[in-house]
Protein backbone atom coordinates (compact mmCIF):
# COMPACT_ATOMS: atom_id res chain seq x y z
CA UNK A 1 -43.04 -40.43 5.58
CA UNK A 2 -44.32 -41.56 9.05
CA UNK A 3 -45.13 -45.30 10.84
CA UNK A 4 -46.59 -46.36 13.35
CA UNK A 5 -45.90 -49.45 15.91
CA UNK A 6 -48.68 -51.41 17.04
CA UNK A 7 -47.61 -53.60 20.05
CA UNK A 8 -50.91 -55.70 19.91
CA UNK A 9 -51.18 -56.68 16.22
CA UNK A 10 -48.99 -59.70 15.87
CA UNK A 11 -49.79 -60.63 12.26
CA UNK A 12 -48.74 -57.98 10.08
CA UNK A 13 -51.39 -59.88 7.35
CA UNK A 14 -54.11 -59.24 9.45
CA UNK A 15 -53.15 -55.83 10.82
CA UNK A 16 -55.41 -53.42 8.70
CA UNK A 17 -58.09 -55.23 10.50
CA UNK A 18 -57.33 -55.22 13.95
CA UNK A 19 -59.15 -52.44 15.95
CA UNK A 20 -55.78 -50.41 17.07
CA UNK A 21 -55.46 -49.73 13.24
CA UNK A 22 -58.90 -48.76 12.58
CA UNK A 23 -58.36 -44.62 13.40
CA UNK A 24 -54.64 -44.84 11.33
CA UNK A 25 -56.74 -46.00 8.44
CA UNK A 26 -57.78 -42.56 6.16
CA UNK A 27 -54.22 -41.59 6.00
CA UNK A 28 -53.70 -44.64 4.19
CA UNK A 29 -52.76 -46.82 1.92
CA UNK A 30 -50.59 -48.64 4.43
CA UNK A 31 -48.04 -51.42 4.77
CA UNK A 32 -47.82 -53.94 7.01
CA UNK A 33 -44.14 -55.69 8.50
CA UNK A 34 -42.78 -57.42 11.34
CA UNK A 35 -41.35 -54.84 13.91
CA UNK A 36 -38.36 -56.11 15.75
CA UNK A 37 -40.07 -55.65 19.12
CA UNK A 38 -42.91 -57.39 18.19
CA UNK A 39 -46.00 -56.27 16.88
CA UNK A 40 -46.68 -54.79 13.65
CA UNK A 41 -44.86 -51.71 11.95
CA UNK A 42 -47.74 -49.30 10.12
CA UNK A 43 -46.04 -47.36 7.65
CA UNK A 44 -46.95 -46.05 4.29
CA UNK A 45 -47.13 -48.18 1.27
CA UNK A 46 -43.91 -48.36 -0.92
CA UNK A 47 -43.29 -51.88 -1.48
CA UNK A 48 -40.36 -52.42 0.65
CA UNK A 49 -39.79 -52.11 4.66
CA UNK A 50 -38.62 -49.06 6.13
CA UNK A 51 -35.76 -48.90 7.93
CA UNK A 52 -36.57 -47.99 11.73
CA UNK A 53 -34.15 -45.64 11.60
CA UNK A 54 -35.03 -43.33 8.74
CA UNK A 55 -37.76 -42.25 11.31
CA UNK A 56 -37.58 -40.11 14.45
CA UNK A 57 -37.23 -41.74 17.84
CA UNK A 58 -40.80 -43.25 18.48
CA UNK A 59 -43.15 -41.65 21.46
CA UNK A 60 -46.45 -43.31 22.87
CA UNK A 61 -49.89 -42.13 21.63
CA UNK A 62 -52.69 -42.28 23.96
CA UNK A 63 -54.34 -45.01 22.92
CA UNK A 64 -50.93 -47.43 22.87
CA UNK A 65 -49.90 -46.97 19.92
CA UNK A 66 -46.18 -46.28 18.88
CA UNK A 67 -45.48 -43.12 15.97
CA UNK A 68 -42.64 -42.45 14.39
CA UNK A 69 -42.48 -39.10 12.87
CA UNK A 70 -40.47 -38.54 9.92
CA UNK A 71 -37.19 -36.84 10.44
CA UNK A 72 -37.79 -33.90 8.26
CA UNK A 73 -41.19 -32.16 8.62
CA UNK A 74 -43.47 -33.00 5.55
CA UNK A 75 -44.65 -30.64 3.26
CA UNK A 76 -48.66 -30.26 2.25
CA UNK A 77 -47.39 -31.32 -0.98
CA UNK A 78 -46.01 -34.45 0.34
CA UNK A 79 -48.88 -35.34 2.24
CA UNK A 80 -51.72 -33.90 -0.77
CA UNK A 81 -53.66 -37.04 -1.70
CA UNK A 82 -55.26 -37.43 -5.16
CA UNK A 83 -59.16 -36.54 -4.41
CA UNK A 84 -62.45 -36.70 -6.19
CA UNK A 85 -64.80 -34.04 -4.29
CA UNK A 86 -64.83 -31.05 -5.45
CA UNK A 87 -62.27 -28.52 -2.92
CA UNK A 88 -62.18 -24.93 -1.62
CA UNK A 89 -58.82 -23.70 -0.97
CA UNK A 90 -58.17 -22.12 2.35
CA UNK A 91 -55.13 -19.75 3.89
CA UNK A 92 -54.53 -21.07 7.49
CA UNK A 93 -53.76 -18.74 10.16
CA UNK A 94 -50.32 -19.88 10.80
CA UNK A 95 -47.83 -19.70 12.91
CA UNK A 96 -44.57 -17.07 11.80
CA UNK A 97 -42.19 -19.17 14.31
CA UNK A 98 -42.55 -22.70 12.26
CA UNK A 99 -42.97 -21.52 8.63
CA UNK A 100 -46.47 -22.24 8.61
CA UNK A 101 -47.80 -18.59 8.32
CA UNK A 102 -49.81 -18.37 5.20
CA UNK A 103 -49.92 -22.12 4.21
CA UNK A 104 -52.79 -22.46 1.56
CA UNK A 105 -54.34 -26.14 1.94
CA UNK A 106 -57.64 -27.68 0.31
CA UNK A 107 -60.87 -28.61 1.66
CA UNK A 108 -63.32 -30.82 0.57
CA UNK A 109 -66.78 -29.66 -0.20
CA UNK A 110 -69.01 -32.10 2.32
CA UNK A 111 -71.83 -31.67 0.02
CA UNK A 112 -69.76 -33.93 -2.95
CA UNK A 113 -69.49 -36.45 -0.68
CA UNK A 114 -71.57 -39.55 -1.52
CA UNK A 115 -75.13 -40.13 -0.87
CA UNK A 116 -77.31 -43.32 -0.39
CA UNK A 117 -79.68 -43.85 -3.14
CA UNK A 118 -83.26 -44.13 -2.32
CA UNK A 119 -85.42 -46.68 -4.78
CA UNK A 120 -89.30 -46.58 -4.94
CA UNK A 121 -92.08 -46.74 -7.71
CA UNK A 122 -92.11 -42.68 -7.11
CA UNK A 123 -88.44 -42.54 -8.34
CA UNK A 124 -85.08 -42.49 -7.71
CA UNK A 125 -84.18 -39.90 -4.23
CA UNK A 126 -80.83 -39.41 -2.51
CA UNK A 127 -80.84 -40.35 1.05
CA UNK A 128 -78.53 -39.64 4.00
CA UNK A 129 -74.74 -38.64 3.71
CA UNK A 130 -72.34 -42.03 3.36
CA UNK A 131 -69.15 -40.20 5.40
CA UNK A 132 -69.09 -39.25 8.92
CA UNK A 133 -67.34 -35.84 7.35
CA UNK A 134 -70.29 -34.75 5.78
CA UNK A 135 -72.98 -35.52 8.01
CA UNK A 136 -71.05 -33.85 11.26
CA UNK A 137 -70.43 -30.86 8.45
CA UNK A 138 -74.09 -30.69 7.63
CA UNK A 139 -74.86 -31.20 12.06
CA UNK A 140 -72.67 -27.91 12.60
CA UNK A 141 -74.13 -26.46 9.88
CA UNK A 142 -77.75 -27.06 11.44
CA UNK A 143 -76.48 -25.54 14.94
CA UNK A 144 -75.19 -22.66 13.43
CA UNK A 145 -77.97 -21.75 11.63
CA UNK A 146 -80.45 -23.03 14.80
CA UNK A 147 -78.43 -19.49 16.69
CA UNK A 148 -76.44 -22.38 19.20
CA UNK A 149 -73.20 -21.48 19.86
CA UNK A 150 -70.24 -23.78 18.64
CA UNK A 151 -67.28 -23.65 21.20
CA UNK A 152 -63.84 -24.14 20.40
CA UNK A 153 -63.99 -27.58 22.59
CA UNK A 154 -67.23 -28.86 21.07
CA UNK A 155 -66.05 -32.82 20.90
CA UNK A 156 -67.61 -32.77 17.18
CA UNK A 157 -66.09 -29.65 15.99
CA UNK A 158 -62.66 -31.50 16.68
CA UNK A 159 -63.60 -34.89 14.84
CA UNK A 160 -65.12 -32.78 11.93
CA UNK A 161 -61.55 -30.47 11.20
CA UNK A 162 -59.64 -33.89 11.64
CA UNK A 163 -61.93 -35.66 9.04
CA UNK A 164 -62.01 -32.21 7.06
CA UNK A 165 -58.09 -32.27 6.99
CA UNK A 166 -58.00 -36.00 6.00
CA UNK A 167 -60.53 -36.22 2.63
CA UNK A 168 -57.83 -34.12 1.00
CA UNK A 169 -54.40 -35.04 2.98
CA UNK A 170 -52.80 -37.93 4.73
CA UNK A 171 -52.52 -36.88 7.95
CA UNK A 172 -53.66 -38.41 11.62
CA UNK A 173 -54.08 -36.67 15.09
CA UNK A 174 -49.82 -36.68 15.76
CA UNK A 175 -49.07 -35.81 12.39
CA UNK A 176 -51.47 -32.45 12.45
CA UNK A 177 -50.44 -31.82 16.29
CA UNK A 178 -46.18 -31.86 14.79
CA UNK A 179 -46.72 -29.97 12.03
CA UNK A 180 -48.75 -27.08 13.87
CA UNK A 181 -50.61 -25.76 10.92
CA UNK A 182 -54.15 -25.81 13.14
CA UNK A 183 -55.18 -22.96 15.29
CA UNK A 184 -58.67 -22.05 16.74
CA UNK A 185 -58.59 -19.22 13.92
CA UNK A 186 -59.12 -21.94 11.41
CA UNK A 187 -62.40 -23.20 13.09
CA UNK A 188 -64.39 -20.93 10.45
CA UNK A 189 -62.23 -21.50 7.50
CA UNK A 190 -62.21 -24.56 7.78
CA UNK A 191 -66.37 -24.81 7.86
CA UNK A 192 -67.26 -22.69 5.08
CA UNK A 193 -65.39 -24.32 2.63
CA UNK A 194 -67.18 -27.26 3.97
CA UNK A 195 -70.06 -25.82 3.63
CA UNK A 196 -69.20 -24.33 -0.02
CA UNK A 197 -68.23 -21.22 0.98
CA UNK A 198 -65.58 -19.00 0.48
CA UNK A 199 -64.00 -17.80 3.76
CA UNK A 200 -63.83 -14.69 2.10
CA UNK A 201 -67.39 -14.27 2.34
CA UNK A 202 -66.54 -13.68 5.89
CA UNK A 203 -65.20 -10.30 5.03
CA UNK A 204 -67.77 -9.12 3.00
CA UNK A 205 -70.31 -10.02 5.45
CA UNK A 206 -71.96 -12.64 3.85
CA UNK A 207 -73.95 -14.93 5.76
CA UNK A 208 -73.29 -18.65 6.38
């Protein structure tokens, strides 16, 4: 599908370790090689090296790190991973110039996500929210219900629809920004089915 290069991480056996990797890591499993340039090539796991040139020309992230998009666009099929929380499925806004208008994707319930377990001679409680996608979901929740206004740029709003899109498909911040299924008119969407509601609710009225 899509690699990336990482210039710094000069054992590909260590390379899921080293701290450049550490944000590529949910849109895993990955595979580690030699790249020719040095460095380590990221790409996903198949059992065999990819060729460098069954991949688009590479461009710079921001953080020094090297992607290779795939030459042809992936699908939400191709990127679905196989998921155990419970999902809500979604119709994103879209955009009618790239094919994306009407694309139905999945999102995770936050409130499946796992919880620690509390022990004490009282009994057996659950404790805080293991995943930073469930405990940001259940922070915006708290603000919206608190009457504080979330803005578009809120820094957590944009980590909590990149985790959101990442329990349920293999994607990372240049794979989202190429395919351009995201707009600001997913915001919502995207938190009520976090929240366990359907979007539709919206229409109706319904409260969140």
């Amino acid at each position: 599908m899509f690699a990336y290069w990482l210039p710094k991480a000069d054992a590909p056996m260590e390379a899921g370790e080293h701290p450049s990797m550490m944000r590529l890591l949910p849109a895993g499993p990955w595979q580690y090689t030699p790249h020719p340039q040095g460095g380590t090539l990221a790409s996903w796991k198949t059992g065999s090296a990819p060729a460098l040139e069954s991949f688009a020309e590479a461009r710079e992230c921001a953080d020094g790190l090297w992607y290779l998009a795939p030459k042809k666009p992936a699908t939400a099929g191709d990127l679905r991973r196989d998921v155990t929380l419970s999902v809500i499925p979604i119709t994103l806004y879209g955009d009618p110039t790239n094919g994306t208008l009407g694309l139905m994707i999945d999102i995770a319930l936050a409130t499946s996500s796992p919880r620690k377990l509390v022990f004490s001679p009282a009994g057996l409680k659950t404790g805080d929210y293991l995943t930073e996608y469930a405990r940001l979901a259940n922070a915006l929740r708290e603000k919206a219900h608190s009457d504080k206004d979330i803005y578009e740029d809120d820094p957590d709003l944009a980590r909590f629809v990149l985790l959101a899109l990442q329990q349920t498909y293999r994607v990372t911040e240049e794979v989202l920004t190429d395919l351009c299924w995201l707009s600001t008119a997913d915001f919502l969407p995207i938190l009520l089915a976090a929240w366990g509601r359907d979007p539709k609710a919206v229409s109706t009225g319904e409260g969140i």
